[in-house]
C-alpha atoms as a PDB file:
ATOM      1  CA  UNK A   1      26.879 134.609  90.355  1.00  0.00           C
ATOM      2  CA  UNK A   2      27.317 138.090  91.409  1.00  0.00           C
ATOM      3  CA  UNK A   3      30.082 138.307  93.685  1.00  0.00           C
ATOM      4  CA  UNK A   4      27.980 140.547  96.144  1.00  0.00           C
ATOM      5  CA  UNK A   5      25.415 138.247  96.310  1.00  0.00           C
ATOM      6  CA  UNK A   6      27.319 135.688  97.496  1.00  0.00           C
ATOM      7  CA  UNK A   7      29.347 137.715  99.920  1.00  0.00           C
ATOM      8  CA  UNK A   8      25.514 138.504 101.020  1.00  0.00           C
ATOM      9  CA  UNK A   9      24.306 135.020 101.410  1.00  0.00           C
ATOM     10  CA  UNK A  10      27.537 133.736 103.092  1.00  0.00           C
ATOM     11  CA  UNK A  11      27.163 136.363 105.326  1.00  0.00           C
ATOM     12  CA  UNK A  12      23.475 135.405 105.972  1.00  0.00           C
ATOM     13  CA  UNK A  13      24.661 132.001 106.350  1.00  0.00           C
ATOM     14  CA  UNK A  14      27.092 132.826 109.035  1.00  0.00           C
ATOM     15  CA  UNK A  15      24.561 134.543 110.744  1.00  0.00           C
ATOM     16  CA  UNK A  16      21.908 132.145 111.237  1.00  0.00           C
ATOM     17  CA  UNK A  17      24.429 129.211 111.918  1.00  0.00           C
ATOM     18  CA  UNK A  18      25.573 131.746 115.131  1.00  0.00           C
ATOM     19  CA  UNK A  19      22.247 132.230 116.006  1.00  0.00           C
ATOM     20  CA  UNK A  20      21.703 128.609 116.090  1.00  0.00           C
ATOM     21  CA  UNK A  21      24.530 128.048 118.112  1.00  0.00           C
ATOM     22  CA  UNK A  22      24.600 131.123 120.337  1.00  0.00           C
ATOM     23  CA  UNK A  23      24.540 128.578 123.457  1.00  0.00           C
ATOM     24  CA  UNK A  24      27.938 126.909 122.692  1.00  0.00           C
ATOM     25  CA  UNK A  25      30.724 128.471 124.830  1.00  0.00           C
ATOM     26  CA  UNK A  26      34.274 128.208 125.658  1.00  0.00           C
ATOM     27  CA  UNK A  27      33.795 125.281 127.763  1.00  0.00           C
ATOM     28  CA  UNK A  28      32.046 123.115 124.943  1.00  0.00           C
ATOM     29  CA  UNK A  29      36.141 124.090 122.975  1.00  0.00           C
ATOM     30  CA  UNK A  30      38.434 121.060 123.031  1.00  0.00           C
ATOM     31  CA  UNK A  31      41.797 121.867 122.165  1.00  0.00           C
ATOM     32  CA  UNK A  32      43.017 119.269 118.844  1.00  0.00           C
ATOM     33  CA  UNK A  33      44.954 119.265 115.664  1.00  0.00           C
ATOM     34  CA  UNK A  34      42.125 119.475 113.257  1.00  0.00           C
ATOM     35  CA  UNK A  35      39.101 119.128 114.793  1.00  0.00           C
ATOM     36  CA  UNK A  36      37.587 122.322 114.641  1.00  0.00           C
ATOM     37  CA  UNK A  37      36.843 124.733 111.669  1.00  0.00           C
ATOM     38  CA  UNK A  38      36.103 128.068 111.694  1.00  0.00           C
ATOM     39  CA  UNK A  39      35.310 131.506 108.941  1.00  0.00           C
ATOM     40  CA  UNK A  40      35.401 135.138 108.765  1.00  0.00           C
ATOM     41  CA  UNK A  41      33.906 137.628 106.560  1.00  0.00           C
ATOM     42  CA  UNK A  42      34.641 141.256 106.476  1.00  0.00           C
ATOM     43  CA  UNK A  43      36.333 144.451 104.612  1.00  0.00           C
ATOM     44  CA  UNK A  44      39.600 145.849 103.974  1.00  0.00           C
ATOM     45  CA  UNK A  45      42.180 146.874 101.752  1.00  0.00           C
ATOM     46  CA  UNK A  46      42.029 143.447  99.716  1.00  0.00           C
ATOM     47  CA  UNK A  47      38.018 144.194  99.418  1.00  0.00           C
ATOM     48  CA  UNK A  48      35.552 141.754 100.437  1.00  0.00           C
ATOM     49  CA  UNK A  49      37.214 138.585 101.914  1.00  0.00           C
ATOM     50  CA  UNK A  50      36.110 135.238 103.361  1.00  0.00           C
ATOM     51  CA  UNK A  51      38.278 132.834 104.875  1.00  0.00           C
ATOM     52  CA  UNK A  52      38.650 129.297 106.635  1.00  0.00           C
ATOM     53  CA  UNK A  53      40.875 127.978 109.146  1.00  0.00           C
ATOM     54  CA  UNK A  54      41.555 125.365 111.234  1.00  0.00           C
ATOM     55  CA  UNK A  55      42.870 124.954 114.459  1.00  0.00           C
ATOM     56  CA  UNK A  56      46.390 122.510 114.579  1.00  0.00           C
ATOM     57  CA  UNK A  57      47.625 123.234 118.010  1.00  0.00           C
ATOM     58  CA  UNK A  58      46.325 125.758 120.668  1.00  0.00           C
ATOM     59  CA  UNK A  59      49.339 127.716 119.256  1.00  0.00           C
ATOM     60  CA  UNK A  60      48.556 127.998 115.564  1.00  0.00           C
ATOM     61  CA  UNK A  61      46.272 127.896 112.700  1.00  0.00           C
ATOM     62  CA  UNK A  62      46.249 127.310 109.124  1.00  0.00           C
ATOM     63  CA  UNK A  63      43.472 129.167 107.038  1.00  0.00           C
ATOM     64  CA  UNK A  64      42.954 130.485 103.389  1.00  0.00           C
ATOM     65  CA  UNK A  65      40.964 133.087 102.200  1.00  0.00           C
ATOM     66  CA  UNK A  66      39.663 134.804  98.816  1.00  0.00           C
ATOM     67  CA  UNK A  67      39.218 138.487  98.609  1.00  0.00           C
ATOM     68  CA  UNK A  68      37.262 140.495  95.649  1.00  0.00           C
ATOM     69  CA  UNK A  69      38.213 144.031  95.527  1.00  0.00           C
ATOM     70  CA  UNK A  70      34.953 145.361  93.159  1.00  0.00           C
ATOM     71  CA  UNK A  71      36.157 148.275  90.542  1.00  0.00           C
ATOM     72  CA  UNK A  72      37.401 151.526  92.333  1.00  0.00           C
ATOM     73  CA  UNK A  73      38.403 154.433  89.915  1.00  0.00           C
ATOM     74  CA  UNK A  74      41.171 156.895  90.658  1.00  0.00           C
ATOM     75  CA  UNK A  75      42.481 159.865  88.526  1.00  0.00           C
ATOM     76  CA  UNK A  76      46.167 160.913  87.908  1.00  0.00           C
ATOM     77  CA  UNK A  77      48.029 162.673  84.931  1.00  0.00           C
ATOM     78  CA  UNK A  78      50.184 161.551  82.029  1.00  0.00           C
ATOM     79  CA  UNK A  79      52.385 163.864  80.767  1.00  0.00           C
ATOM     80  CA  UNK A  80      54.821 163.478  76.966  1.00  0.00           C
ATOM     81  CA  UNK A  81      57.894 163.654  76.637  1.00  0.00           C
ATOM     82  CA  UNK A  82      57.756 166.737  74.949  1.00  0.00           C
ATOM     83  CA  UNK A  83      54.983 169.144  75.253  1.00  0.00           C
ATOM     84  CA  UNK A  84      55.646 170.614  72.501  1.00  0.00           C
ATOM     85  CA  UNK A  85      56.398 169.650  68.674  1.00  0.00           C
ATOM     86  CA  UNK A  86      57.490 170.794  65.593  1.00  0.00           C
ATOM     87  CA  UNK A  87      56.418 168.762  62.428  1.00  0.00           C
ATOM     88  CA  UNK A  88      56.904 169.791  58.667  1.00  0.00           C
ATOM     89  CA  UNK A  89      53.192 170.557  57.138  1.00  0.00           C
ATOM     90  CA  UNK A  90      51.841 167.441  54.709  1.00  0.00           C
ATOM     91  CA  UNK A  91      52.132 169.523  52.113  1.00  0.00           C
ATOM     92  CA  UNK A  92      55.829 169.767  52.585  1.00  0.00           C
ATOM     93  CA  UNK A  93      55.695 174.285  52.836  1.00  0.00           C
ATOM     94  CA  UNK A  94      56.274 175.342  56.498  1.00  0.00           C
ATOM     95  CA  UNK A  95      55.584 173.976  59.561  1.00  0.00           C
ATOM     96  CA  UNK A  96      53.023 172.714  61.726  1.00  0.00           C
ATOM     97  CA  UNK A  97      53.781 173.522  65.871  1.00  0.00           C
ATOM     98  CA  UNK A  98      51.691 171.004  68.358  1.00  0.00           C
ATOM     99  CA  UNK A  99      50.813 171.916  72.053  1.00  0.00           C
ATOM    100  CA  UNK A 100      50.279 168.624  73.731  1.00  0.00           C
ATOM    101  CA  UNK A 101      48.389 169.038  77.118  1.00  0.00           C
ATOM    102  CA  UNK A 102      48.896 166.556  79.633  1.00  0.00           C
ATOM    103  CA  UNK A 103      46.091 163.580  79.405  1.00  0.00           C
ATOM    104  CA  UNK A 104      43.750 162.401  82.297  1.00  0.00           C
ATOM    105  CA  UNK A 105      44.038 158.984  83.345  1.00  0.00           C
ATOM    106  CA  UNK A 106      41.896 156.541  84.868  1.00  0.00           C
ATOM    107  CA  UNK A 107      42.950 153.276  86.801  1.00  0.00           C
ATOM    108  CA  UNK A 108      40.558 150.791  87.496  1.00  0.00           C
ATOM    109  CA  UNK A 109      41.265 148.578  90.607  1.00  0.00           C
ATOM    110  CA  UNK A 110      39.686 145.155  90.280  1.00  0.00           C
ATOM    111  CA  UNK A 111      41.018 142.121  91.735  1.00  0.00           C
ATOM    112  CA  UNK A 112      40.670 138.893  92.489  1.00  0.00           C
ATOM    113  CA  UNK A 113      43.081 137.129  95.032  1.00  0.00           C
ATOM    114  CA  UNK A 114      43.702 134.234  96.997  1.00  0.00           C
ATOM    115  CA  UNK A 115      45.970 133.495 100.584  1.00  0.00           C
ATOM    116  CA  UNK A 116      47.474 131.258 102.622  1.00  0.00           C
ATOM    117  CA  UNK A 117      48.455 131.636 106.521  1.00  0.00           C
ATOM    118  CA  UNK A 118      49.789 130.208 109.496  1.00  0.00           C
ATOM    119  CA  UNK A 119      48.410 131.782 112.230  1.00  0.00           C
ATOM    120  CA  UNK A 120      50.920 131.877 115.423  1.00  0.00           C
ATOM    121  CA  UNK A 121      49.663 132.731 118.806  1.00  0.00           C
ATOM    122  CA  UNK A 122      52.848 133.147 120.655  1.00  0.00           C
ATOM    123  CA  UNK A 123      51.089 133.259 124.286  1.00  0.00           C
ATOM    124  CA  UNK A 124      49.364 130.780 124.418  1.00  0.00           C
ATOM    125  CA  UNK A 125      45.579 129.206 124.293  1.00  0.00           C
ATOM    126  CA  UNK A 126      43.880 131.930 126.549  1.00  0.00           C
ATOM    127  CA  UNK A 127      45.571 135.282 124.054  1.00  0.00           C
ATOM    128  CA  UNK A 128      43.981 136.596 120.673  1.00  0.00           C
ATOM    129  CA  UNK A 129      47.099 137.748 119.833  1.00  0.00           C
ATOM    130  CA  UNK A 130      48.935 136.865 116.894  1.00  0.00           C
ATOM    131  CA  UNK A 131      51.185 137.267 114.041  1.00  0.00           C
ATOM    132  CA  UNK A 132      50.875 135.333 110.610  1.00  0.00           C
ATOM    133  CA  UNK A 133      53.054 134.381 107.433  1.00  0.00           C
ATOM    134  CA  UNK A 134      52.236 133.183 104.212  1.00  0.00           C
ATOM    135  CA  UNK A 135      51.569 134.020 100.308  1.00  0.00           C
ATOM    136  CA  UNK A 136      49.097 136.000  98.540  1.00  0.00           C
ATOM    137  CA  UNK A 137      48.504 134.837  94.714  1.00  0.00           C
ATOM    138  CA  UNK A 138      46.787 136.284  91.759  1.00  0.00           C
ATOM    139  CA  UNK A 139      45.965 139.932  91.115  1.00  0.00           C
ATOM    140  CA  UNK A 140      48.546 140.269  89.322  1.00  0.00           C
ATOM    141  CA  UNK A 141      47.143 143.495  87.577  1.00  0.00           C
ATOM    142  CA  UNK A 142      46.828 145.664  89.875  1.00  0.00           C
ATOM    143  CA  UNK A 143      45.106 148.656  88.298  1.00  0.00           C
ATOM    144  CA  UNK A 144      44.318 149.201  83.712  1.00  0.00           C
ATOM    145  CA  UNK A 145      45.185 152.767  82.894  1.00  0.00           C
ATOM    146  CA  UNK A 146      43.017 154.614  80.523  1.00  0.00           C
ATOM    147  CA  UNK A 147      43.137 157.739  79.077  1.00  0.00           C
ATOM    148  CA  UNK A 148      42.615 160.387  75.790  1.00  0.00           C
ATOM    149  CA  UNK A 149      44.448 163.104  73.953  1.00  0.00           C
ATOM    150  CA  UNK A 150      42.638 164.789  71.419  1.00  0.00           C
ATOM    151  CA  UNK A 151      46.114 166.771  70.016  1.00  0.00           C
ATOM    152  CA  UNK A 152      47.308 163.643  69.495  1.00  0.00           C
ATOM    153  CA  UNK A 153      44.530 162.438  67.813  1.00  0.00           C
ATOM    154  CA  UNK A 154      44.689 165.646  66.010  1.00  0.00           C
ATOM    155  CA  UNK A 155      48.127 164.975  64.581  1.00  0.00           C
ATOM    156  CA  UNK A 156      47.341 161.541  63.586  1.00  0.00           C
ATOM    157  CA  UNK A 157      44.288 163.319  61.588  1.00  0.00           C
ATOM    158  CA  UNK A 158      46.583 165.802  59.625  1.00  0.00           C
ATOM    159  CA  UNK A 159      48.784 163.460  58.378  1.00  0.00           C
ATOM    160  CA  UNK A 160      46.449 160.371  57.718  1.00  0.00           C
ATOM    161  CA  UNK A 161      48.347 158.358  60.455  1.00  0.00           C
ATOM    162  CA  UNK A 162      52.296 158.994  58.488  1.00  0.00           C
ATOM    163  CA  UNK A 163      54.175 160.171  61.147  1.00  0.00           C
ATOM    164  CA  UNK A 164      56.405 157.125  61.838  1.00  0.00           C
ATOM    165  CA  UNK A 165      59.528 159.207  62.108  1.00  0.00           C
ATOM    166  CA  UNK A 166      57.556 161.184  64.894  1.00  0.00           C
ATOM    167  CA  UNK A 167      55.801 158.522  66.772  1.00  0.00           C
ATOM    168  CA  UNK A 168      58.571 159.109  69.661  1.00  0.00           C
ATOM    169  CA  UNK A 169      58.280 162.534  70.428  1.00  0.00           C
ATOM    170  CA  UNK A 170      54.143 161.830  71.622  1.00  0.00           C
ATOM    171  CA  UNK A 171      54.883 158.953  73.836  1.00  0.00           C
ATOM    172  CA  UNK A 172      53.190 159.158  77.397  1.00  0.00           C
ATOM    173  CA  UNK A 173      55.077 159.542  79.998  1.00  0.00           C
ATOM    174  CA  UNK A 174      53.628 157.673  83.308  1.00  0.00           C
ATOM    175  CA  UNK A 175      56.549 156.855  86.534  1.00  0.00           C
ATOM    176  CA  UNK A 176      59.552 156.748  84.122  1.00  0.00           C
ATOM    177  CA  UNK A 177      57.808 154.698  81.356  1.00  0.00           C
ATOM    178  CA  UNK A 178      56.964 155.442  77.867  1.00  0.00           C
ATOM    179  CA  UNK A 179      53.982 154.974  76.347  1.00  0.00           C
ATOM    180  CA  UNK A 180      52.521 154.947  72.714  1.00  0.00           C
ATOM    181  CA  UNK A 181      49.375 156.292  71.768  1.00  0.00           C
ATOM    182  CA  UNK A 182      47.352 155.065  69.496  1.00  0.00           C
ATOM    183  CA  UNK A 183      46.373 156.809  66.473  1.00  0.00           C
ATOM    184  CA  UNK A 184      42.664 157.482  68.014  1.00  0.00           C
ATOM    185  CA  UNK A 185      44.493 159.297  70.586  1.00  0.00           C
ATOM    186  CA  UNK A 186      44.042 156.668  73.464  1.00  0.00           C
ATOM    187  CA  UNK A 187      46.604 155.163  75.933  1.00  0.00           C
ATOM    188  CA  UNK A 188      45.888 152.142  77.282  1.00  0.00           C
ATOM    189  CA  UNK A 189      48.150 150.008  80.176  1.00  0.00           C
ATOM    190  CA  UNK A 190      47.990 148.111  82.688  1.00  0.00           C
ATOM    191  CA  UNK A 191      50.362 148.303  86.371  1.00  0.00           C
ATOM    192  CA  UNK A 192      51.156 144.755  87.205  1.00  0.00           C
ATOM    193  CA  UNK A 193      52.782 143.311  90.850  1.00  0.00           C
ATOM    194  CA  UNK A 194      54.135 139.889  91.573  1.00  0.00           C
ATOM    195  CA  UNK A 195      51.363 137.454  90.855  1.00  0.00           C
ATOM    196  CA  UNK A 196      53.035 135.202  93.956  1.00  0.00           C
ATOM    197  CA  UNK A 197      53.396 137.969  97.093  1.00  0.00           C
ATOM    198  CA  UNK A 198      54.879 136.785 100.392  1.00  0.00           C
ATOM    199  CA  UNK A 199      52.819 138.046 103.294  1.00  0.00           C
ATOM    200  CA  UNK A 200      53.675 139.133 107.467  1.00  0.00           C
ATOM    201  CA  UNK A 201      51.360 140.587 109.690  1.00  0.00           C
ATOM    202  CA  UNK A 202      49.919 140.721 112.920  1.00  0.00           C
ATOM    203  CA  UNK A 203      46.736 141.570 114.788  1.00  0.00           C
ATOM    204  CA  UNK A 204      44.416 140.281 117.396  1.00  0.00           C
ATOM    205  CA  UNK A 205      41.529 137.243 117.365  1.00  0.00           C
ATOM    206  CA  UNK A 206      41.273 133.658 116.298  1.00  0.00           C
ATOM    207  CA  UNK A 207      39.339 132.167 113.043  1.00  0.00           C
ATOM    208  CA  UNK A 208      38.551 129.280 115.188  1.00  0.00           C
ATOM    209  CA  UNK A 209      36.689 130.859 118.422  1.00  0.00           C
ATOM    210  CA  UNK A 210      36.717 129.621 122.309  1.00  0.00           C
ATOM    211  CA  UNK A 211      33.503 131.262 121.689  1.00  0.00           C
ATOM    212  CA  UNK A 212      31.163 130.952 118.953  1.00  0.00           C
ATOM    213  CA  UNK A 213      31.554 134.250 117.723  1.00  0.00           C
ATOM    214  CA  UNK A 214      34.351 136.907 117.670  1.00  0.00           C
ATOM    215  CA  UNK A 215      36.231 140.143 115.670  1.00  0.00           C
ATOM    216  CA  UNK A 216      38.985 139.835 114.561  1.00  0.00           C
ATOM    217  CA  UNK A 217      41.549 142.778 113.690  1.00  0.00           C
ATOM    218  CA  UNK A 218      44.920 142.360 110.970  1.00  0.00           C
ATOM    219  CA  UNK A 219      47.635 144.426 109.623  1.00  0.00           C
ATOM    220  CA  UNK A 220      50.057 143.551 107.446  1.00  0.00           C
ATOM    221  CA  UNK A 221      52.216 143.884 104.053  1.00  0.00           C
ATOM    222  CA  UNK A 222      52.533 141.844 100.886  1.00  0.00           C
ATOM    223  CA  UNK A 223      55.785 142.283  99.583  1.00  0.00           C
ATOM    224  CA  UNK A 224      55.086 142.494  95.997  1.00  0.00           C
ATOM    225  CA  UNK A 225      58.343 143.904  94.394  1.00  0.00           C
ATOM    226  CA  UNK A 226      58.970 146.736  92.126  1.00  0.00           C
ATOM    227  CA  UNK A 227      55.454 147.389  90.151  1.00  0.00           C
ATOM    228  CA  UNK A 228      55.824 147.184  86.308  1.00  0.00           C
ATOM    229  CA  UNK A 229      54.133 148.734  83.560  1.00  0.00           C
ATOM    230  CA  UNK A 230      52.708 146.965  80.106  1.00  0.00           C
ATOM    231  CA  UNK A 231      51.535 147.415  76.735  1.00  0.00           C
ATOM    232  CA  UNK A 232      49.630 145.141  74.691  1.00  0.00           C
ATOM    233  CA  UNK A 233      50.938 142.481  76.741  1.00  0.00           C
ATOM    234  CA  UNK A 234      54.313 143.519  76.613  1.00  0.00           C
ATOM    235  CA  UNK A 235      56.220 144.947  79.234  1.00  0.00           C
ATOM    236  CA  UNK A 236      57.103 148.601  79.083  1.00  0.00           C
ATOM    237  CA  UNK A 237      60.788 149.343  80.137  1.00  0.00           C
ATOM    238  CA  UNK A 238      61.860 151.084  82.653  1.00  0.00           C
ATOM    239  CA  UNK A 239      63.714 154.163  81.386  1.00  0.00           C
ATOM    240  CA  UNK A 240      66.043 155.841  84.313  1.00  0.00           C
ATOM    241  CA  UNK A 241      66.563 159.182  81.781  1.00  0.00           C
ATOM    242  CA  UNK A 242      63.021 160.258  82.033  1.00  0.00           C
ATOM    243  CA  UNK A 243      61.756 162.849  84.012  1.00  0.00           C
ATOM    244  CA  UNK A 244      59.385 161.531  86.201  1.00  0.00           C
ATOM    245  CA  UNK A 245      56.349 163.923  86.862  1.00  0.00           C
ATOM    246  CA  UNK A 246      55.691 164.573  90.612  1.00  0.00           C
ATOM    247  CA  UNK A 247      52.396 163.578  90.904  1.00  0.00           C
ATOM    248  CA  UNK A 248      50.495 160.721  92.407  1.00  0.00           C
ATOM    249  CA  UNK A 249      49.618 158.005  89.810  1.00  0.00           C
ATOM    250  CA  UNK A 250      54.219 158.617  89.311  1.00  0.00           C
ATOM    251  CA  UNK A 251      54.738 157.653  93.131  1.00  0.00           C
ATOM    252  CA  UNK A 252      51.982 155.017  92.874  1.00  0.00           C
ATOM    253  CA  UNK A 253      54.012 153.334  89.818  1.00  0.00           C
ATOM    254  CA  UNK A 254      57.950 154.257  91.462  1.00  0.00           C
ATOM    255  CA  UNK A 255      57.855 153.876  94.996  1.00  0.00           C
ATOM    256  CA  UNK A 256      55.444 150.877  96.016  1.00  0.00           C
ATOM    257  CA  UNK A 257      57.371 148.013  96.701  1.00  0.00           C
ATOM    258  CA  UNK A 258      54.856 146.916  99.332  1.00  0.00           C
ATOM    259  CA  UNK A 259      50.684 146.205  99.256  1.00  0.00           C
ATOM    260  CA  UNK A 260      49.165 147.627 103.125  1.00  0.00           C
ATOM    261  CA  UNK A 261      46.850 144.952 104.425  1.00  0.00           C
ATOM    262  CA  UNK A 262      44.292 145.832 106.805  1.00  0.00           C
ATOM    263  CA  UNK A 263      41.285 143.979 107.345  1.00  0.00           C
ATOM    264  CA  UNK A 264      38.874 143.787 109.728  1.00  0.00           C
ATOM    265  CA  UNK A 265      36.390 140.482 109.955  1.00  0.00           C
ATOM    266  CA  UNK A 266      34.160 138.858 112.226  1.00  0.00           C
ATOM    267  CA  UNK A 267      34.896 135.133 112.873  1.00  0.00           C
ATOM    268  CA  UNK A 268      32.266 132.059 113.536  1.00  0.00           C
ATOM    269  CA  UNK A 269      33.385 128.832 114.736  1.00  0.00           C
ATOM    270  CA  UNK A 270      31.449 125.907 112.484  1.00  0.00           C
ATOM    271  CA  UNK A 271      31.739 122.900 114.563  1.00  0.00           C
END
């Protein structure tokens, strides 16, 4: 099933179950460990996400929710190691000089994920606000890396793929890993993250409404470690000597040791 159609349908679902119950207020709420259920459905920087939870006390609650981020492309740079490179001809007279250019990459985000939470409402049964703790799993690739060099490809042309010896000196560079190219001239990887992520946050609104209906507002962080780089399944290491290019995909790959969660979602109590 097409994950937008169902996101569509839930939401319908959600909908007409409100409107069915539009005359149950805060009065008809009972306060109990389990006995009501509520969901959400709404947008943020997970995706799409819908979520359950269930009211324990009038001081917390324990929900779940999947997200589905659909594919979002962004553009960086690659640069190699050297841009340029000196190779003896084929034919063994002279020698052949190489300008390598640096190659456009594209990362596709698309991700699947599932959480956990306890919900803490540390004022008490009449507040909305809140602050939350849990785990985030799966996702673990966070974005695939694509991109093209036709010098390269070039190279690999002149000397029907025999340049073994010279194989280092066109490596990709991307954060402060190296990457090989294939004798096509593509580079292909993938930026991985914990595929367990601890999660705090905070925000305002219950899952499980006094009222039928409500919105509810988070913010938060996944702590999701150092991101890491592989290769045909293989991690890439991480190689302090190289000179990392100052650009964005680089800062993306070096400096996130965190995922930003923001999501806002509008809640329906069930029953």
């Amino acid at each position: 099933m097409n994950p937008r159609h169902f996101i569509t349908a839930v939401a319908l679902l959600l909908a007409t179950t409100a409107s069915a119950g539009d005359n149950r207020h805060a009065d008809d709420y009972e306060y109990g460990s389990f006995q009501h259920l509520g969901a959400e459905l709404g947008i943020g920087t997970q995706g799409f996400t819908l979520g359950l939870a269930t009211a324990i006390t009038p001081f917390f609650e324990l929900g779940a929710n999947v997200n589905y981020m659909p594919a979002i492309l962004i553009s960086g740079n690659m640069y190699f190691k050297n841009s340029i490179i000196t190779i003896p001809s084929p034919d063994g007279y002279g020698m052949n000089v190489y300008h390598l250019n640096k190659i456009k990459v594209e990362g596709n985000f698309h991700r699947l994920t599932f959480d956990a939470k306890l919900y803490l409402y540390p004022f008490g049964p009449g507040s909305t606000f809140f602050v939350a703790g849990g785990v985030s799993v799966g996702g673990e690739r966070l974005a695939k890396l694509k991109g093209h060099s036709d010098e390269v490809k070039q190279i690999y042309d002149d000397y029907s793929g025999h340049i073994e010896q010279y194989e280092d000196e066109i490596k990709a560079i991307v954060g402060k890993t190296a990457l090989n190219m294939a004798s096509n001239g593509d580079v292909e990887a993938e930026v991985r993250l914990k595929n367990v992520r601890p999660y705090v946050g905070l925000g305002f609104g219950r899952v499980v409404t006094r009222n039928y209906t409500g919105v509810r507002l988070e913010a938060g962080i996944q702590f999701c470690g150092k991101l890491k780089v592989y290769q045909d399944g293989n991690e890439v290491p991480y190689q302090d000597y190289l000179e990392r290019a100052d650009n964005g995909l680089a800062k993306l790959i070096d400096r996130m040791n965190f995922y930003p969660v923001l999501k806002l979602t509008i809640a329906c109590r069930l029953f």
